[in-house]
N, C-alpha and C. Protein backbone atom coordinates (compact mmCIF):
# COMPACT_ATOMS: atom_id res chain seq x y z
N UNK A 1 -32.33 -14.40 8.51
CA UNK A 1 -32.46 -13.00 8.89
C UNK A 1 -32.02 -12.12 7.72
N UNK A 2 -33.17 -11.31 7.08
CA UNK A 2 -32.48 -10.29 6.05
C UNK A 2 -31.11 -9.03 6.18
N UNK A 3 -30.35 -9.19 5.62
CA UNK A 3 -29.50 -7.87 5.73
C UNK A 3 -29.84 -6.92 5.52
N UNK A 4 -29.73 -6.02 6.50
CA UNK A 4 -30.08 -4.10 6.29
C UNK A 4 -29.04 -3.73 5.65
N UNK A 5 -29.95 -2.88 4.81
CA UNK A 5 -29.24 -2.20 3.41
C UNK A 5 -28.41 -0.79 3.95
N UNK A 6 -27.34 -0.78 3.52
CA UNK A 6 -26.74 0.64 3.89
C UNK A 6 -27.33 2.03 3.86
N UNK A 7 -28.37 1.83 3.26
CA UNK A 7 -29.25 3.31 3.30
C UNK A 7 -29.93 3.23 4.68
N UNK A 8 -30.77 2.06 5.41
CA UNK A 8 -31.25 1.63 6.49
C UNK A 8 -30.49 1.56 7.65
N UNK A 9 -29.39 1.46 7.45
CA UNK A 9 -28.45 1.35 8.34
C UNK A 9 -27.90 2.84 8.79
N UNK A 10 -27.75 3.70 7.72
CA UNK A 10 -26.83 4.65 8.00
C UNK A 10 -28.13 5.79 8.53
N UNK A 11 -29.28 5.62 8.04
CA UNK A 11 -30.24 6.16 9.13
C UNK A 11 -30.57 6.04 10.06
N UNK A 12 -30.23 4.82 10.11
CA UNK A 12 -30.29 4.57 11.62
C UNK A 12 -29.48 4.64 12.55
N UNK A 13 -28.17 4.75 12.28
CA UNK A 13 -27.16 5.33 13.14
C UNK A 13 -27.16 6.64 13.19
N UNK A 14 -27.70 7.74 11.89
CA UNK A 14 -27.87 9.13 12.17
C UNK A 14 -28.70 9.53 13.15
N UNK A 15 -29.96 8.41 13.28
CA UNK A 15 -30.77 8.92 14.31
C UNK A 15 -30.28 8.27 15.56
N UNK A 16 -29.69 7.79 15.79
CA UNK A 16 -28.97 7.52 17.15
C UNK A 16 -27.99 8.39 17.80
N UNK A 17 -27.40 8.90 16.81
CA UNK A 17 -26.16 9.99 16.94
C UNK A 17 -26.90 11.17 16.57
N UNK A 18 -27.45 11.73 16.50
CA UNK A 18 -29.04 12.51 16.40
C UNK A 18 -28.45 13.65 15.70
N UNK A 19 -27.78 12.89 14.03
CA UNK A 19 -27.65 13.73 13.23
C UNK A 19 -28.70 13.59 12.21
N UNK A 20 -28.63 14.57 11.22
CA UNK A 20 -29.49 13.92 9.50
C UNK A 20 -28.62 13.10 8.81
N UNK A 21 -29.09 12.22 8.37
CA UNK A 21 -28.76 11.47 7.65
C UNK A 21 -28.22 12.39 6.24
N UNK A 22 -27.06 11.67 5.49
CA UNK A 22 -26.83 12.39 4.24
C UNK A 22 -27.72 12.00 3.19
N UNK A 23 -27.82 12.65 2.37
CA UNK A 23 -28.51 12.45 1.22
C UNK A 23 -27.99 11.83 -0.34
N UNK A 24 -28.12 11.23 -1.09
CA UNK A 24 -27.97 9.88 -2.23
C UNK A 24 -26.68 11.19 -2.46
N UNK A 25 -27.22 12.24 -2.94
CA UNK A 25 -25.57 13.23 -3.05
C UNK A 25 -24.59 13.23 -2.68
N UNK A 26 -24.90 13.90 -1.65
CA UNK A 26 -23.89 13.36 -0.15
C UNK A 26 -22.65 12.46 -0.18
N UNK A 27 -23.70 11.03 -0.38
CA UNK A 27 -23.07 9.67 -0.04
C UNK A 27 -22.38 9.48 -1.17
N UNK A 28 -22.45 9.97 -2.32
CA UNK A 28 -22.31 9.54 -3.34
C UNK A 28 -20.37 10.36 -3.87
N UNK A 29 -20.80 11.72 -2.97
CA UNK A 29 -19.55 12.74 -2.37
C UNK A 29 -18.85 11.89 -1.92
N UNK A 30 -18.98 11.33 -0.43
CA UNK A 30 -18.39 11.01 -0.01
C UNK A 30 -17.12 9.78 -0.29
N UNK A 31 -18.67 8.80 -0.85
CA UNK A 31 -17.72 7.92 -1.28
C UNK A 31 -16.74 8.41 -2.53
N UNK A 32 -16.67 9.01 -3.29
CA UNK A 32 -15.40 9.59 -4.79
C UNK A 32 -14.72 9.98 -3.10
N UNK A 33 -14.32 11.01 -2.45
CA UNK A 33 -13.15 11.38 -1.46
C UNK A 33 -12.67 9.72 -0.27
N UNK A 34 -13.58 8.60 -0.16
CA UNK A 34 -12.65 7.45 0.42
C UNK A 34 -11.83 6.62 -1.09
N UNK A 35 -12.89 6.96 -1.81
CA UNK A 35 -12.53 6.15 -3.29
C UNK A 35 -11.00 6.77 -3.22
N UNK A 36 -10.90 8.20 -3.35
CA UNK A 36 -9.41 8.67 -3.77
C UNK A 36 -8.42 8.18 -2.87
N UNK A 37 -8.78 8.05 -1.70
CA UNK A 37 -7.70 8.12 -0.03
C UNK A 37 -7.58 6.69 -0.13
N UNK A 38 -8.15 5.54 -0.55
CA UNK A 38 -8.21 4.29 -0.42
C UNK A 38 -7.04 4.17 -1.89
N UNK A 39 -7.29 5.06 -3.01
CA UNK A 39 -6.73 4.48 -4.09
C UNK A 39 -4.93 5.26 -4.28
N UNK A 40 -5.35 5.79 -3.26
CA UNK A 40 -4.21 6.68 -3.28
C UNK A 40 -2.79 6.44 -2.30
N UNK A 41 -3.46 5.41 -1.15
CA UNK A 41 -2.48 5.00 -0.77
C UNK A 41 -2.92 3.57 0.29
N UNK A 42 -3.81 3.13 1.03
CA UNK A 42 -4.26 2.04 1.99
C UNK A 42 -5.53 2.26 2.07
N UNK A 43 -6.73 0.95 2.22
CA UNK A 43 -7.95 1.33 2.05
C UNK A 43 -8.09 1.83 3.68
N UNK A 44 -7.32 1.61 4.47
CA UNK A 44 -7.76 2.24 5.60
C UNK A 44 -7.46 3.67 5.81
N UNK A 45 -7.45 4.43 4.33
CA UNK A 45 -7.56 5.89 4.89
C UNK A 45 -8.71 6.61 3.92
N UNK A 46 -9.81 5.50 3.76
CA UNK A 46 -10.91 5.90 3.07
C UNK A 46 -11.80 6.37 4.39
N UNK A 47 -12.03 5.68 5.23
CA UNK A 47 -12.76 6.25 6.60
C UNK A 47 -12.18 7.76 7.64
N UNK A 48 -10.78 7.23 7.25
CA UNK A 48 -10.28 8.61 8.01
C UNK A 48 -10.08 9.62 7.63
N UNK A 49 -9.70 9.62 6.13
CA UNK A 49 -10.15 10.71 5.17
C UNK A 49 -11.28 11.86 5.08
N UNK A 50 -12.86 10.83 5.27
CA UNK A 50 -13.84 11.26 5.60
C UNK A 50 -13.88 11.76 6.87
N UNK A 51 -13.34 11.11 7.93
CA UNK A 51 -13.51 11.44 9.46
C UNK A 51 -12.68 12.68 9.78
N UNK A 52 -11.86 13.11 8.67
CA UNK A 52 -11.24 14.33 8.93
C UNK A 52 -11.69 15.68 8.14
N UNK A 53 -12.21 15.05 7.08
CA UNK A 53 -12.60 16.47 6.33
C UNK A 53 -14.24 16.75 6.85
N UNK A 54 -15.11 16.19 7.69
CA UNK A 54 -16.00 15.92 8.58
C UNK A 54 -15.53 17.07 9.58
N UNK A 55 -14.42 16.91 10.62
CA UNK A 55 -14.23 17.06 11.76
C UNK A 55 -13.48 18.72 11.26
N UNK A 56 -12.87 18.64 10.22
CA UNK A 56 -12.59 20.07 9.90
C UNK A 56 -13.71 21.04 9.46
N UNK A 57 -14.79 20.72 9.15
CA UNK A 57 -16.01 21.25 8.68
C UNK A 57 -15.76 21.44 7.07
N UNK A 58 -14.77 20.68 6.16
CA UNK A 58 -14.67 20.86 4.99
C UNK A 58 -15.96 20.32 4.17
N UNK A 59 -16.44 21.35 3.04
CA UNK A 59 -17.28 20.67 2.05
C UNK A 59 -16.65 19.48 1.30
N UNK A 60 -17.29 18.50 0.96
CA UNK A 60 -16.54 17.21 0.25
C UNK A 60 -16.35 17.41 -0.80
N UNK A 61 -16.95 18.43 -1.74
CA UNK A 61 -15.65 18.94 -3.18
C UNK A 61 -14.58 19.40 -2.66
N UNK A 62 -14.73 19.95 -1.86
CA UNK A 62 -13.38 20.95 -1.21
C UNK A 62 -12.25 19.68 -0.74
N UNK A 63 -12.67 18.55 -0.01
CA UNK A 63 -11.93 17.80 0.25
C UNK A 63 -11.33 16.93 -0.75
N UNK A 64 -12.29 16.13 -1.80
CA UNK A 64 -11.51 15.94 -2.98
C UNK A 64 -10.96 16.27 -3.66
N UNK A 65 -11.15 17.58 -4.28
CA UNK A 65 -9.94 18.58 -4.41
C UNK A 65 -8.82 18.07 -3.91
N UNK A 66 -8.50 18.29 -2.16
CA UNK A 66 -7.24 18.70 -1.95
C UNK A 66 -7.08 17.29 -1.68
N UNK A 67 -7.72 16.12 -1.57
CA UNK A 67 -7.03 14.80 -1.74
C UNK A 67 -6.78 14.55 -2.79
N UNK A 68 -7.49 14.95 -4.35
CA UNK A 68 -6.72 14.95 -5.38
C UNK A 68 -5.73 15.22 -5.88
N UNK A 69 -5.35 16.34 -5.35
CA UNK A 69 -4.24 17.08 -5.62
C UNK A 69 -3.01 17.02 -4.68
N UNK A 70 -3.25 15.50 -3.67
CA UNK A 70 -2.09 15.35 -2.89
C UNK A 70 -0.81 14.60 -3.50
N UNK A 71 -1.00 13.99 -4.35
CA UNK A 71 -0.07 13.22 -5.37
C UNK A 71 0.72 14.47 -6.42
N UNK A 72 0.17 15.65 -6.42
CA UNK A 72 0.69 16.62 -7.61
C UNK A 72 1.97 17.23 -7.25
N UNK A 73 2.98 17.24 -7.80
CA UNK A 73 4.31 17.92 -7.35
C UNK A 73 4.43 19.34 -8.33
């Protein structure tokens, strides 16, 4: 059985959850803001990272930004 590719996949859960799918941009956003939250302290706050700056309605520069700048004293 072939594996569905994450581009196939994540459309297809957008259209189930009957959002748009993000775009190569997007994804590409997104992942640099789990990249930072994963490298910054447990990879399990690469998903929730996203699931929060999502649920706040933050743009994902806006969110890397301020996950970048959570380490700065």
């Amino acid at each position: 059985m072939a594996e569905t590719s994450a581009e196939d996949w994540i459309a297809t859960f957008a259209e189930a959850v009957g959002a748009d799918a993000p775009g190569e941009e997007r994804i590409g956003k997104l992942l640099r803001l789990a990249a930072v939250a994963a490298h910054s302290s447990e990879r399990v706050a690469a998903p929730i990272a996203c699931w929060i700056a999502g649920s706040a309605g933050l743009d994902v520069e806006r969110a890397i930004a301020i996950a970048e700048g959570l380490g700065d004293d």
